[in-house]
N, C-alpha and C. Protein backbone atom coordinates (compact mmCIF):
# COMPACT_ATOMS: atom_id res chain seq x y z
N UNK A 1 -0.93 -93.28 -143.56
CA UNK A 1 0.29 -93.88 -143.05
C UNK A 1 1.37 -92.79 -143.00
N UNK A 2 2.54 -93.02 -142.05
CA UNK A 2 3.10 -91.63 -141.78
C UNK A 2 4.14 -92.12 -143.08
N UNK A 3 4.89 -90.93 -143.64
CA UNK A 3 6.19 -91.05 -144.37
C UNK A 3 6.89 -91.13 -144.20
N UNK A 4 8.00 -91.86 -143.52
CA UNK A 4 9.23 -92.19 -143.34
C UNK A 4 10.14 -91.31 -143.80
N UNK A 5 10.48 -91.49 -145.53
CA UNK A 5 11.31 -90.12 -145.52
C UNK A 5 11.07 -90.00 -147.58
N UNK A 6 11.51 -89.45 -148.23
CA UNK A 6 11.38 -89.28 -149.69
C UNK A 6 12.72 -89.62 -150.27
N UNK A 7 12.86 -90.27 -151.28
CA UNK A 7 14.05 -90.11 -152.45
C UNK A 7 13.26 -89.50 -153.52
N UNK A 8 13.60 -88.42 -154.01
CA UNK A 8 13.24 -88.13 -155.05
C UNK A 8 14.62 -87.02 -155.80
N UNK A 9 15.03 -88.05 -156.59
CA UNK A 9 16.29 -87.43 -157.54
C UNK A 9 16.08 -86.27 -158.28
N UNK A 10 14.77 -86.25 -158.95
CA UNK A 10 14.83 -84.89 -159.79
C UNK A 10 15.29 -84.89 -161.25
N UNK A 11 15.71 -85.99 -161.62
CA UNK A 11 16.52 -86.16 -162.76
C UNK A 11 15.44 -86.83 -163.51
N UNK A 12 14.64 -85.79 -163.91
CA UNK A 12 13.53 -85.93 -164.85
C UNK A 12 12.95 -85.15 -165.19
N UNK A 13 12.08 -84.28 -165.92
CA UNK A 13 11.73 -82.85 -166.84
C UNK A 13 10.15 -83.05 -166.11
N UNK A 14 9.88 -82.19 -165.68
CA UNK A 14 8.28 -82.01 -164.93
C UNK A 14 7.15 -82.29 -165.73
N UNK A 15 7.45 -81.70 -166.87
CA UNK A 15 6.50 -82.49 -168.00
C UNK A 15 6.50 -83.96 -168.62
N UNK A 16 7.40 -84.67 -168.00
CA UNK A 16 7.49 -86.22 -168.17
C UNK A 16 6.22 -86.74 -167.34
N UNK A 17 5.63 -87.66 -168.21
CA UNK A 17 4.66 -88.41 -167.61
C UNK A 17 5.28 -89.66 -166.65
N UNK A 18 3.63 -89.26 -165.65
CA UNK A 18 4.96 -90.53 -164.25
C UNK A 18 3.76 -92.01 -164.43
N UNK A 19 4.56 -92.57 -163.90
CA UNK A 19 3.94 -94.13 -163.82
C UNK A 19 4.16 -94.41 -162.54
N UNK A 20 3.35 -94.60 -161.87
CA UNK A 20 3.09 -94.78 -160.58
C UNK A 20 2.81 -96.42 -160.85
N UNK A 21 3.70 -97.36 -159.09
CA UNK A 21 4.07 -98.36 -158.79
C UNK A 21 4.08 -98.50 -157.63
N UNK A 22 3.00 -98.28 -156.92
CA UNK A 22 3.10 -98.88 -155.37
C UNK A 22 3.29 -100.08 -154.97
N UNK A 23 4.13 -100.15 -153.74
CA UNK A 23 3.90 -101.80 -153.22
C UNK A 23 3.56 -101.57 -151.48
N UNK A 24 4.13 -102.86 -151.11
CA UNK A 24 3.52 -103.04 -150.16
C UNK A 24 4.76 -104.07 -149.48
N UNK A 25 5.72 -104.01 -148.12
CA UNK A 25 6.73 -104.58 -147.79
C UNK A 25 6.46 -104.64 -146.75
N UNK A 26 6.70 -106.34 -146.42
CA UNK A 26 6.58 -107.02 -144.63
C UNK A 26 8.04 -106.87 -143.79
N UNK A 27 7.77 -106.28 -142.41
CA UNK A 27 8.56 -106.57 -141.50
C UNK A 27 8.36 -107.45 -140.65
N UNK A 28 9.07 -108.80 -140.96
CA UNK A 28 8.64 -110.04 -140.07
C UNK A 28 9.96 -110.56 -139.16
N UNK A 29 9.65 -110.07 -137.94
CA UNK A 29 10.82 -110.59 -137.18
C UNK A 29 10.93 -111.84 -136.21
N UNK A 30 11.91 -112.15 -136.05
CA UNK A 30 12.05 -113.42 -135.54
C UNK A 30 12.75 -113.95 -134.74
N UNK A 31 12.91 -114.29 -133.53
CA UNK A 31 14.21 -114.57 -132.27
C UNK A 31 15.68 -113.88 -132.92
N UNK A 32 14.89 -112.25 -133.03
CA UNK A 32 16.05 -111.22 -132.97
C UNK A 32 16.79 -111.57 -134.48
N UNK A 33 16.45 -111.11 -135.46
CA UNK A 33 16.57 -112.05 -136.68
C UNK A 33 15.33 -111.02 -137.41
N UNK A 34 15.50 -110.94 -139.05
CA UNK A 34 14.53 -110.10 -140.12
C UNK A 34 14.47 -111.14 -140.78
N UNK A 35 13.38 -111.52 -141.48
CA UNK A 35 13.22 -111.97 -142.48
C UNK A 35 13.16 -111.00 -143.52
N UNK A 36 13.94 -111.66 -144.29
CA UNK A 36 14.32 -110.50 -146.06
C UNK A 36 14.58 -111.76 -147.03
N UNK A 37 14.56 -110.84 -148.04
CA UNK A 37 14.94 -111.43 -149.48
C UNK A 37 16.23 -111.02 -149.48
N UNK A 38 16.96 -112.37 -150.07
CA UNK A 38 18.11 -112.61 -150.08
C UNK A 38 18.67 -112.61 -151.82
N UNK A 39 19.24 -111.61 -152.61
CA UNK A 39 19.68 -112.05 -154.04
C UNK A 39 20.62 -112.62 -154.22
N UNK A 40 21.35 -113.94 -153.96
CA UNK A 40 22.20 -114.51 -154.34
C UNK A 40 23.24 -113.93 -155.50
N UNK A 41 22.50 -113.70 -156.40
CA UNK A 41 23.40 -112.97 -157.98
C UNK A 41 24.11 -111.17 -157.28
N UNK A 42 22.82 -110.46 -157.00
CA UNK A 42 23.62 -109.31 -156.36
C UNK A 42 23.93 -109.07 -155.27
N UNK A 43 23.97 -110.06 -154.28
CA UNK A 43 24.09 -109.89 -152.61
C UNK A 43 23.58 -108.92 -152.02
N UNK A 44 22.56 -108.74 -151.96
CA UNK A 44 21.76 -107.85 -151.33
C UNK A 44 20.27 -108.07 -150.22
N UNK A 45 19.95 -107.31 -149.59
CA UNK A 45 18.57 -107.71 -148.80
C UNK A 45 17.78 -106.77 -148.81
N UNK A 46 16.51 -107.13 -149.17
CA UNK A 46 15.57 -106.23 -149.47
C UNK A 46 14.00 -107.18 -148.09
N UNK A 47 13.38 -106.01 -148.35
CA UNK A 47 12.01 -106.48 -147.35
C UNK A 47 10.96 -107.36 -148.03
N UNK A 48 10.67 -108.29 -148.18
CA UNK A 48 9.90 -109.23 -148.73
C UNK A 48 8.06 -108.55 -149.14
N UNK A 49 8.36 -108.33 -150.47
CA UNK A 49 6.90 -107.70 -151.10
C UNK A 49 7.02 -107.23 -152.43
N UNK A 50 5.89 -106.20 -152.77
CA UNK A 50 6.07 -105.93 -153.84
C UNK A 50 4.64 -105.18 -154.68
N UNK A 51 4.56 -105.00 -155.89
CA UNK A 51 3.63 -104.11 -156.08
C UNK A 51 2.42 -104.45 -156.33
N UNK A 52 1.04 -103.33 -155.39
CA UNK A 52 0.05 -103.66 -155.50
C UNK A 52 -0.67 -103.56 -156.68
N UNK A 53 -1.83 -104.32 -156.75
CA UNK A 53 -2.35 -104.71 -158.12
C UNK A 53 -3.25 -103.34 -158.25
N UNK A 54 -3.99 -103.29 -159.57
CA UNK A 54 -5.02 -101.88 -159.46
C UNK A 54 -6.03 -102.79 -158.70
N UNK A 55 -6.65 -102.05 -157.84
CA UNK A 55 -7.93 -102.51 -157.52
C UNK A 55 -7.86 -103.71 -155.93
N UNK A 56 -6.63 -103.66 -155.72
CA UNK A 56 -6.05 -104.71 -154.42
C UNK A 56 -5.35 -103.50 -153.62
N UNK A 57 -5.74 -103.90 -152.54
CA UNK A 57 -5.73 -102.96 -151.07
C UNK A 57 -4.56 -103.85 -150.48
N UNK A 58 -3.62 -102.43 -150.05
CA UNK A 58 -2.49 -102.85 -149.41
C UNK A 58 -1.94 -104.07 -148.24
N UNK A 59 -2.95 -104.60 -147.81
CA UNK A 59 -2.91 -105.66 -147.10
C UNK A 59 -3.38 -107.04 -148.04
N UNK A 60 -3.53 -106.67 -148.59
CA UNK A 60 -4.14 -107.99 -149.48
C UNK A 60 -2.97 -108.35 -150.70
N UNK A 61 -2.04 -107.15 -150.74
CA UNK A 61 -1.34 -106.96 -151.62
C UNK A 61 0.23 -107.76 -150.71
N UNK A 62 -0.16 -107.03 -149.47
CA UNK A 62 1.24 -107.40 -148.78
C UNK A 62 1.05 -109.02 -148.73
N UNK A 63 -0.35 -109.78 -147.75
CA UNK A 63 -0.49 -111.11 -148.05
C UNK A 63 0.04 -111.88 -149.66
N UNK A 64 -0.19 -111.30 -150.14
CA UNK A 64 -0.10 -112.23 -151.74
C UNK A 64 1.71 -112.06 -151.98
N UNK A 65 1.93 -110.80 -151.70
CA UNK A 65 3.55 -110.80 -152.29
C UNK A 65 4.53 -111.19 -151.10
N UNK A 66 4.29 -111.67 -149.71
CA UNK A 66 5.09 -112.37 -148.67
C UNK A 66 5.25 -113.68 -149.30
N UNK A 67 4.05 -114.02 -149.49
CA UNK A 67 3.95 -115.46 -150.14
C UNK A 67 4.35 -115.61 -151.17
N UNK A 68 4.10 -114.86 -151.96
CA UNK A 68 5.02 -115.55 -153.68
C UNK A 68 6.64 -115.22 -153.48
N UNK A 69 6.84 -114.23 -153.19
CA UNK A 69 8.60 -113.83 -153.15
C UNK A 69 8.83 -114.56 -151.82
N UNK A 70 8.99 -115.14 -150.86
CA UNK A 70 9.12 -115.98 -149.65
C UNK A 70 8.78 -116.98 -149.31
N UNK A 71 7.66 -117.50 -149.17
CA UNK A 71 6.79 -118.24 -149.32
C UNK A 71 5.93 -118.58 -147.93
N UNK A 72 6.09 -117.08 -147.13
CA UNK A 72 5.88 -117.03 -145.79
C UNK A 72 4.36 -116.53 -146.11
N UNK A 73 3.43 -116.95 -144.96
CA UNK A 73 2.10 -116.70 -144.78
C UNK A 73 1.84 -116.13 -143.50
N UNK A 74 1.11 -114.60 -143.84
CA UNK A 74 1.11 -113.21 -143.40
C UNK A 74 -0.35 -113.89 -142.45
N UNK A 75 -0.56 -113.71 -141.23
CA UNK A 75 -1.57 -113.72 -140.30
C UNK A 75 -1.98 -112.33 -140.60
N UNK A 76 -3.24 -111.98 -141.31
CA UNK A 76 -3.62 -110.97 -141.36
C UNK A 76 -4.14 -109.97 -140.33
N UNK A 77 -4.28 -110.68 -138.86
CA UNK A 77 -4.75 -109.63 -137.70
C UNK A 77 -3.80 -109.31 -137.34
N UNK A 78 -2.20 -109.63 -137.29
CA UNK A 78 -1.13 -108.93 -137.02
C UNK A 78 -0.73 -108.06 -137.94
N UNK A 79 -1.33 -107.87 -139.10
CA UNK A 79 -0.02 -106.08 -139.58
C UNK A 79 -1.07 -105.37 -138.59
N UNK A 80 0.93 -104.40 -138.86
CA UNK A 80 0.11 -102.88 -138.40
C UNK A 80 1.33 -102.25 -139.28
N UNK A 81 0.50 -100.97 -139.26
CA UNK A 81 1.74 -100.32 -140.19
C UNK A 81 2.75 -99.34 -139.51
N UNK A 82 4.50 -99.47 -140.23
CA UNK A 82 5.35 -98.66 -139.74
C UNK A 82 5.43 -97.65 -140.45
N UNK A 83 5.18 -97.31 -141.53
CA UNK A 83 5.45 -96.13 -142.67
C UNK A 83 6.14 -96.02 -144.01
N UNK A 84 5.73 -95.25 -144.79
CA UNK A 84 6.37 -95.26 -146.20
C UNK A 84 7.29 -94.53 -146.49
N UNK A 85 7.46 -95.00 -147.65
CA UNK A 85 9.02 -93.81 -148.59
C UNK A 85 8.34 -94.11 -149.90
N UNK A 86 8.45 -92.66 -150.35
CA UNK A 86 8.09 -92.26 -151.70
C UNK A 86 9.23 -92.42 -152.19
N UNK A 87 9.63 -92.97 -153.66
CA UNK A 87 10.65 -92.54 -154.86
C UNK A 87 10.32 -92.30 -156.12
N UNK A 88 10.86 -91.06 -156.45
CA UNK A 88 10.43 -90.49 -157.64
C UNK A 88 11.97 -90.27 -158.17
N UNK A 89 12.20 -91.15 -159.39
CA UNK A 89 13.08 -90.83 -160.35
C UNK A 89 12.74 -91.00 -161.79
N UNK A 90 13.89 -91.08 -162.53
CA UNK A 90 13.76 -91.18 -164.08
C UNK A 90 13.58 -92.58 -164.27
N UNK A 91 12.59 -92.86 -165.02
CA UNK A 91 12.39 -94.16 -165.33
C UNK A 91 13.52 -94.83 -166.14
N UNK A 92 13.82 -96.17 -165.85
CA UNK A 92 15.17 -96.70 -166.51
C UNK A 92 14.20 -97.93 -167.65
N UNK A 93 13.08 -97.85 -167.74
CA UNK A 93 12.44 -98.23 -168.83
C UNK A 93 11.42 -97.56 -169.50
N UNK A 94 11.20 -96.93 -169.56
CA UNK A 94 10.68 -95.97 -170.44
C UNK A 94 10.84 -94.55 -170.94
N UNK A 95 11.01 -93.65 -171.61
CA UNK A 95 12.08 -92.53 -171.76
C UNK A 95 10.79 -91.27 -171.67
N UNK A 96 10.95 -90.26 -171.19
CA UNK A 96 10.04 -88.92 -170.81
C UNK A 96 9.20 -89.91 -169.44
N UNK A 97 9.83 -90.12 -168.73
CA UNK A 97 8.47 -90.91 -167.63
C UNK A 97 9.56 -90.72 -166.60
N UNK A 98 8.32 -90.93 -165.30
CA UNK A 98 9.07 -90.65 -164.30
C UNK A 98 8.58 -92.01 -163.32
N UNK A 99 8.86 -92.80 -162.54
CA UNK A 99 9.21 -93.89 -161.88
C UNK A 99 8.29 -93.11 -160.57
N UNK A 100 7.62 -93.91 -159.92
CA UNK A 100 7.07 -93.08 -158.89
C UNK A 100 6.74 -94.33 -157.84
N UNK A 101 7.31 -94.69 -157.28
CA UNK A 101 6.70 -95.76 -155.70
C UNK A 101 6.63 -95.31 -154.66
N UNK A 102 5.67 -95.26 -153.92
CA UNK A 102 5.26 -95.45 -152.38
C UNK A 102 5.33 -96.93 -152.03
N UNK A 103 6.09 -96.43 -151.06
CA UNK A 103 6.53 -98.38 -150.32
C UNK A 103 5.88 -98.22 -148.91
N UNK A 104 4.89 -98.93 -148.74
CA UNK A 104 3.87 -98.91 -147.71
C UNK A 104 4.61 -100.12 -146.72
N UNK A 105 5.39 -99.84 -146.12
CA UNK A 105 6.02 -100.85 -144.88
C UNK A 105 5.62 -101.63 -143.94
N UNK A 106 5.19 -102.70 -143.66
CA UNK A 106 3.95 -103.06 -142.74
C UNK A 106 4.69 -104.00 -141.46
N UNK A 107 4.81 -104.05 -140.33
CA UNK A 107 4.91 -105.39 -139.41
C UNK A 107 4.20 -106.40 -139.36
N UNK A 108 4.72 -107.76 -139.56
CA UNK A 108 3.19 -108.75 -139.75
C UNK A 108 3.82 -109.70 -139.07
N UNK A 109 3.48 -110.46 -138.67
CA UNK A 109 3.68 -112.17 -138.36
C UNK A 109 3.02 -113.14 -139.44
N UNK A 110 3.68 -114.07 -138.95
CA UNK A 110 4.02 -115.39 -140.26
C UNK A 110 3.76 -116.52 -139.52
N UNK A 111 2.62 -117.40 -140.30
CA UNK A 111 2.88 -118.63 -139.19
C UNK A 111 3.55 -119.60 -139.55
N UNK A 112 3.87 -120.57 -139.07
CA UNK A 112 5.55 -121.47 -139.19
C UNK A 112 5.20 -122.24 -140.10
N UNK A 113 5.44 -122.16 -141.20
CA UNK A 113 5.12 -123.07 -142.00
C UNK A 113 5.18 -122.19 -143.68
N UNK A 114 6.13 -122.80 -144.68
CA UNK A 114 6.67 -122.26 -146.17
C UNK A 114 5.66 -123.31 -147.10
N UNK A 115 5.33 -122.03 -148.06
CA UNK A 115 5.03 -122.44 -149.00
C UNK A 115 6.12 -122.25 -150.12
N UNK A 116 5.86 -122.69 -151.18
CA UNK A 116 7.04 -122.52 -152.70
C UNK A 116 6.61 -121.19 -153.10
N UNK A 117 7.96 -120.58 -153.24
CA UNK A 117 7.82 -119.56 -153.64
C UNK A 117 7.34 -119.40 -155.37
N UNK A 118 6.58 -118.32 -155.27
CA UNK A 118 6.42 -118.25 -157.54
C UNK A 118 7.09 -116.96 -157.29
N UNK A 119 8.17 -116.84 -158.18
CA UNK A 119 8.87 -116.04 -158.62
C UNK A 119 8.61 -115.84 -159.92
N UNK A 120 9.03 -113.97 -160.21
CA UNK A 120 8.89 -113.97 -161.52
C UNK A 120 10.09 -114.10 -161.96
N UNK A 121 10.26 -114.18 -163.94
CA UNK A 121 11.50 -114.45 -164.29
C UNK A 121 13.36 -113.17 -163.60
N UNK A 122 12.25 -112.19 -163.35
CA UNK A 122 13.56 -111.25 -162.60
C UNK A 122 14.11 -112.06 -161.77
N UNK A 123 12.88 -112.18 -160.63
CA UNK A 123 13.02 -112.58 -159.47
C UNK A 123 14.47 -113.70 -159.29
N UNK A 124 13.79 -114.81 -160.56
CA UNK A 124 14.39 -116.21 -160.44
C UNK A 124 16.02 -115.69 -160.86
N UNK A 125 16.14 -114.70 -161.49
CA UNK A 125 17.52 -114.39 -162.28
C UNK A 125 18.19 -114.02 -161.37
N UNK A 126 17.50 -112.96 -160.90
CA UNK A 126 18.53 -112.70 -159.13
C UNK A 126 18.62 -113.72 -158.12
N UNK A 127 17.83 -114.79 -157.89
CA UNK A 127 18.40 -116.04 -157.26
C UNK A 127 17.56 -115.42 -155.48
N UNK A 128 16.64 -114.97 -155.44
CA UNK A 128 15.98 -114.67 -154.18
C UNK A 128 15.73 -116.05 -153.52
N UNK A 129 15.72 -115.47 -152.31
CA UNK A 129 16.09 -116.51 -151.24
C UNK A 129 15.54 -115.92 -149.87
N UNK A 130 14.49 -116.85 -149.37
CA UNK A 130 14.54 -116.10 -147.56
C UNK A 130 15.66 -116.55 -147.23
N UNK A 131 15.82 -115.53 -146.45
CA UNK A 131 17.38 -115.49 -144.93
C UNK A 131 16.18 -114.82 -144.01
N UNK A 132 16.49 -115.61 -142.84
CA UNK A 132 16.22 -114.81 -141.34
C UNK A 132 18.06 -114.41 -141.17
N UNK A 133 18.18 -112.94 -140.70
CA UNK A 133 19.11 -112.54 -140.23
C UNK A 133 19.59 -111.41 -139.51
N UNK A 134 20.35 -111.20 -138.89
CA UNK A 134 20.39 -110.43 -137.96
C UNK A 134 20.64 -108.87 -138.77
N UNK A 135 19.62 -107.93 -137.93
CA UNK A 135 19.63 -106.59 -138.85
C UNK A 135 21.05 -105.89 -139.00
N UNK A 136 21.84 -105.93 -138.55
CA UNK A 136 23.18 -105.85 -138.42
C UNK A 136 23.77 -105.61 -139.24
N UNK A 137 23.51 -107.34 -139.41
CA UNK A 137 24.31 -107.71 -140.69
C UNK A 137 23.82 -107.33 -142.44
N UNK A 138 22.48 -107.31 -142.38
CA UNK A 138 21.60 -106.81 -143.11
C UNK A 138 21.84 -105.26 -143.62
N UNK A 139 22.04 -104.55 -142.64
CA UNK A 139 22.24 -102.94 -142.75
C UNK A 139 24.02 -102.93 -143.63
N UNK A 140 24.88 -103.49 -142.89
CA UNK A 140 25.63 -103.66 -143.64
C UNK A 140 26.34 -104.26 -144.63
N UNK A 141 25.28 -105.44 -145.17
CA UNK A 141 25.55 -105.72 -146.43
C UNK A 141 25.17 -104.60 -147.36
N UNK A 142 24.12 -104.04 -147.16
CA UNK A 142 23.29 -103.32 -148.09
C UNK A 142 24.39 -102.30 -148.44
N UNK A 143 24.76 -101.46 -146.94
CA UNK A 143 25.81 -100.38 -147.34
C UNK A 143 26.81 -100.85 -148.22
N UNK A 144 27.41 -101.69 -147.96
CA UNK A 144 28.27 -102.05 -149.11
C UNK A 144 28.05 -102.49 -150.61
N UNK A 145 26.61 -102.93 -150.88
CA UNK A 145 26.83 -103.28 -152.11
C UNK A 145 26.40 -102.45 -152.78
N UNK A 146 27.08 -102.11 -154.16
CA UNK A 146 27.21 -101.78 -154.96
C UNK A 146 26.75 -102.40 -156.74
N UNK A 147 26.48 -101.96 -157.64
CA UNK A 147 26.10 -102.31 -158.83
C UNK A 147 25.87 -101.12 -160.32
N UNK A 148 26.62 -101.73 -160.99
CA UNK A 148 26.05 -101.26 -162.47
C UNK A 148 24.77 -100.71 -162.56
N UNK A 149 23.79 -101.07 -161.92
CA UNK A 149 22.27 -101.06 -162.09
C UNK A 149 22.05 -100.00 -161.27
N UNK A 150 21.79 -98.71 -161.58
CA UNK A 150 21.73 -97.51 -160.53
C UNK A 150 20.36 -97.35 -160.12
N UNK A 151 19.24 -98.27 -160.84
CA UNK A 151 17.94 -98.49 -160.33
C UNK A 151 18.16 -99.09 -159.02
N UNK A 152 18.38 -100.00 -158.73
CA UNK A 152 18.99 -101.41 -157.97
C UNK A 152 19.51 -100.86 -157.16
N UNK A 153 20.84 -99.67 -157.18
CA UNK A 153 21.38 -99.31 -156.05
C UNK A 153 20.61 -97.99 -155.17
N UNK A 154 19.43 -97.41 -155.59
CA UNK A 154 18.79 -96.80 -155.39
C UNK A 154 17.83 -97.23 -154.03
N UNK A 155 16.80 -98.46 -154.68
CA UNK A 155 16.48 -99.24 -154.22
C UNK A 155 17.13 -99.95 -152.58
N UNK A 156 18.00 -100.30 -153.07
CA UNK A 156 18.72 -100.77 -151.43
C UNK A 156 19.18 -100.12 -150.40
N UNK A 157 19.76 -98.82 -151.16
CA UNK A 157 19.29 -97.69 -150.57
C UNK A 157 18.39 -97.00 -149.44
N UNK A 158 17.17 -97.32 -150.00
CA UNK A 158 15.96 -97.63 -149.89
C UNK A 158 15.84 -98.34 -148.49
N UNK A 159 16.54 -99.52 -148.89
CA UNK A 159 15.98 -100.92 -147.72
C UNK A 159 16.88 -100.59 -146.57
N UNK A 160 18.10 -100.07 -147.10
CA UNK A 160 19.40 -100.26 -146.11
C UNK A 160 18.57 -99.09 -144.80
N UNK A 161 17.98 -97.79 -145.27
CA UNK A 161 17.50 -96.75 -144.30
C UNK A 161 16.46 -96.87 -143.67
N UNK A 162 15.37 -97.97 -144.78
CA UNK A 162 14.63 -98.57 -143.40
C UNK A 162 14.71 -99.47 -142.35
N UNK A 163 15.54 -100.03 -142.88
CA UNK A 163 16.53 -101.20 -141.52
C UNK A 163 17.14 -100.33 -140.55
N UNK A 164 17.56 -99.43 -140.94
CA UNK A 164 18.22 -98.57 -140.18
C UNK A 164 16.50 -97.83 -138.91
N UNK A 165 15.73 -97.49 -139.78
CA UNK A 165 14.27 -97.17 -138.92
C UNK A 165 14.01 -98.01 -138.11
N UNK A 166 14.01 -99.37 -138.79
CA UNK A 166 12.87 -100.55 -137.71
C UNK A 166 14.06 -100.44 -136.28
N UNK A 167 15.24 -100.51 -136.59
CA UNK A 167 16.09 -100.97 -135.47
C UNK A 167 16.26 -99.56 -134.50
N UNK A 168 15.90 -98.46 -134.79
CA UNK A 168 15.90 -97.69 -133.99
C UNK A 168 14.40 -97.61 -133.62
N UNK A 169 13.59 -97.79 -133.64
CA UNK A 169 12.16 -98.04 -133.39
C UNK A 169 12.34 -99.21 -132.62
N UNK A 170 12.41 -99.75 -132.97
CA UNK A 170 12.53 -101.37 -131.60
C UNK A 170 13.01 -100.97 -130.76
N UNK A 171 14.64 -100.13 -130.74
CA UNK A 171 15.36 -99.77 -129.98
C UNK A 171 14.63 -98.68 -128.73
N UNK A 172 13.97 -97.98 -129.24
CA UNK A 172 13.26 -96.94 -128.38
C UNK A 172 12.08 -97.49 -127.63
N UNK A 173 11.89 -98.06 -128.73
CA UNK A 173 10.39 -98.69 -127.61
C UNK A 173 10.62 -99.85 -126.92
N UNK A 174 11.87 -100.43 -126.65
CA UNK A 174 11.93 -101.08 -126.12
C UNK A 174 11.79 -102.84 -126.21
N UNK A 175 11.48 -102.74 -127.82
CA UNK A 175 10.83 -103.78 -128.30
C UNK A 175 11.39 -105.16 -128.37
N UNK A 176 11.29 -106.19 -127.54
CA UNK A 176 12.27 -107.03 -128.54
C UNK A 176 11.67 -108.23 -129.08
N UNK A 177 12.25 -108.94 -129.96
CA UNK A 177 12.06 -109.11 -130.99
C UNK A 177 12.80 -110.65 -131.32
């Protein structure tokens, strides 16, 4: 899969052991409209997914985590993939470790119809929520928010520059959506 682009802070000693955390994040669009996760508690939008299991292959990973964090159901002959971002920082839970995700980005379709989401207890604390919404608005919530949690603002970070990708990718190819 191609790489999109890297965060990697550096603010960690080379001899720190890393813990690697891949996931796996759907781009599901909709009469011009993203579906994202919505955090009510930190106002923010992130891409609906999350990390693959050992031994579960990135599509199987993306199916299972659309559905529990959304409760949208991934037609598996539609992904295809748009590309990843590596982040490598200092782990904010464990001390000499280094935080390491590849976020494997995928396009999928969803067929019309929600299941209940299972959230974990994070999840439920931040108050996640699908929104279909316009990338727009999406790109610039993200830029603006802000938080205590410099994991968190890292992260959206994260989401805000691939929103910023998909919409110039649609844009070029002509795509709509």
């Amino acid at each position: 899969m191609k790489r999109l682009f890297v965060i990697d802070l550096q603010d960690y000693k080379e001899s720190d052991r890393v813990f690697k955390r891949p996931s796996a994040r759907g781009i599901i669009l909709r009469n011009h409209t993203i579906a994202l996760v919505y955090s009510q508690k930190e106002h923010y939008y992130k891409f609906p997914g999350g990390g693959i299991r050992e031994q579960e292959d990135r599509k199987k990973a993306l199916i299972r985590e659309v559905r529990e964090e959304v409760g949208l159901i991934v037609i598996p002959d539609s992904i295809r993939e748009f590309g990843s971002v590596m982040r490598r920082q200092k782990s904010n839970q464990s001390p000499d470790t280094v935080f390491e995700q590849e976020n494997f980005y995928f396009f999928c379709q969803v067929k019309n119809q929600l299941t209940e989401q299972e959230l974990d207890d994070y999840e439920k604390e931040a108050g996640f929520s699908l929104r279909f919404v316009d990338m727009d608005e999406a790109i610039n919530t993200n830029r603006d928010y802000d938080s205590q949690d410099f994991f968190n603002r890292i992260m959206i970070q994260r989401e805000m520059r691939v929103l910023q990708l998909v919409k110039e990718y649609l844009q070029n190819e002509k795509k709509d959506f």
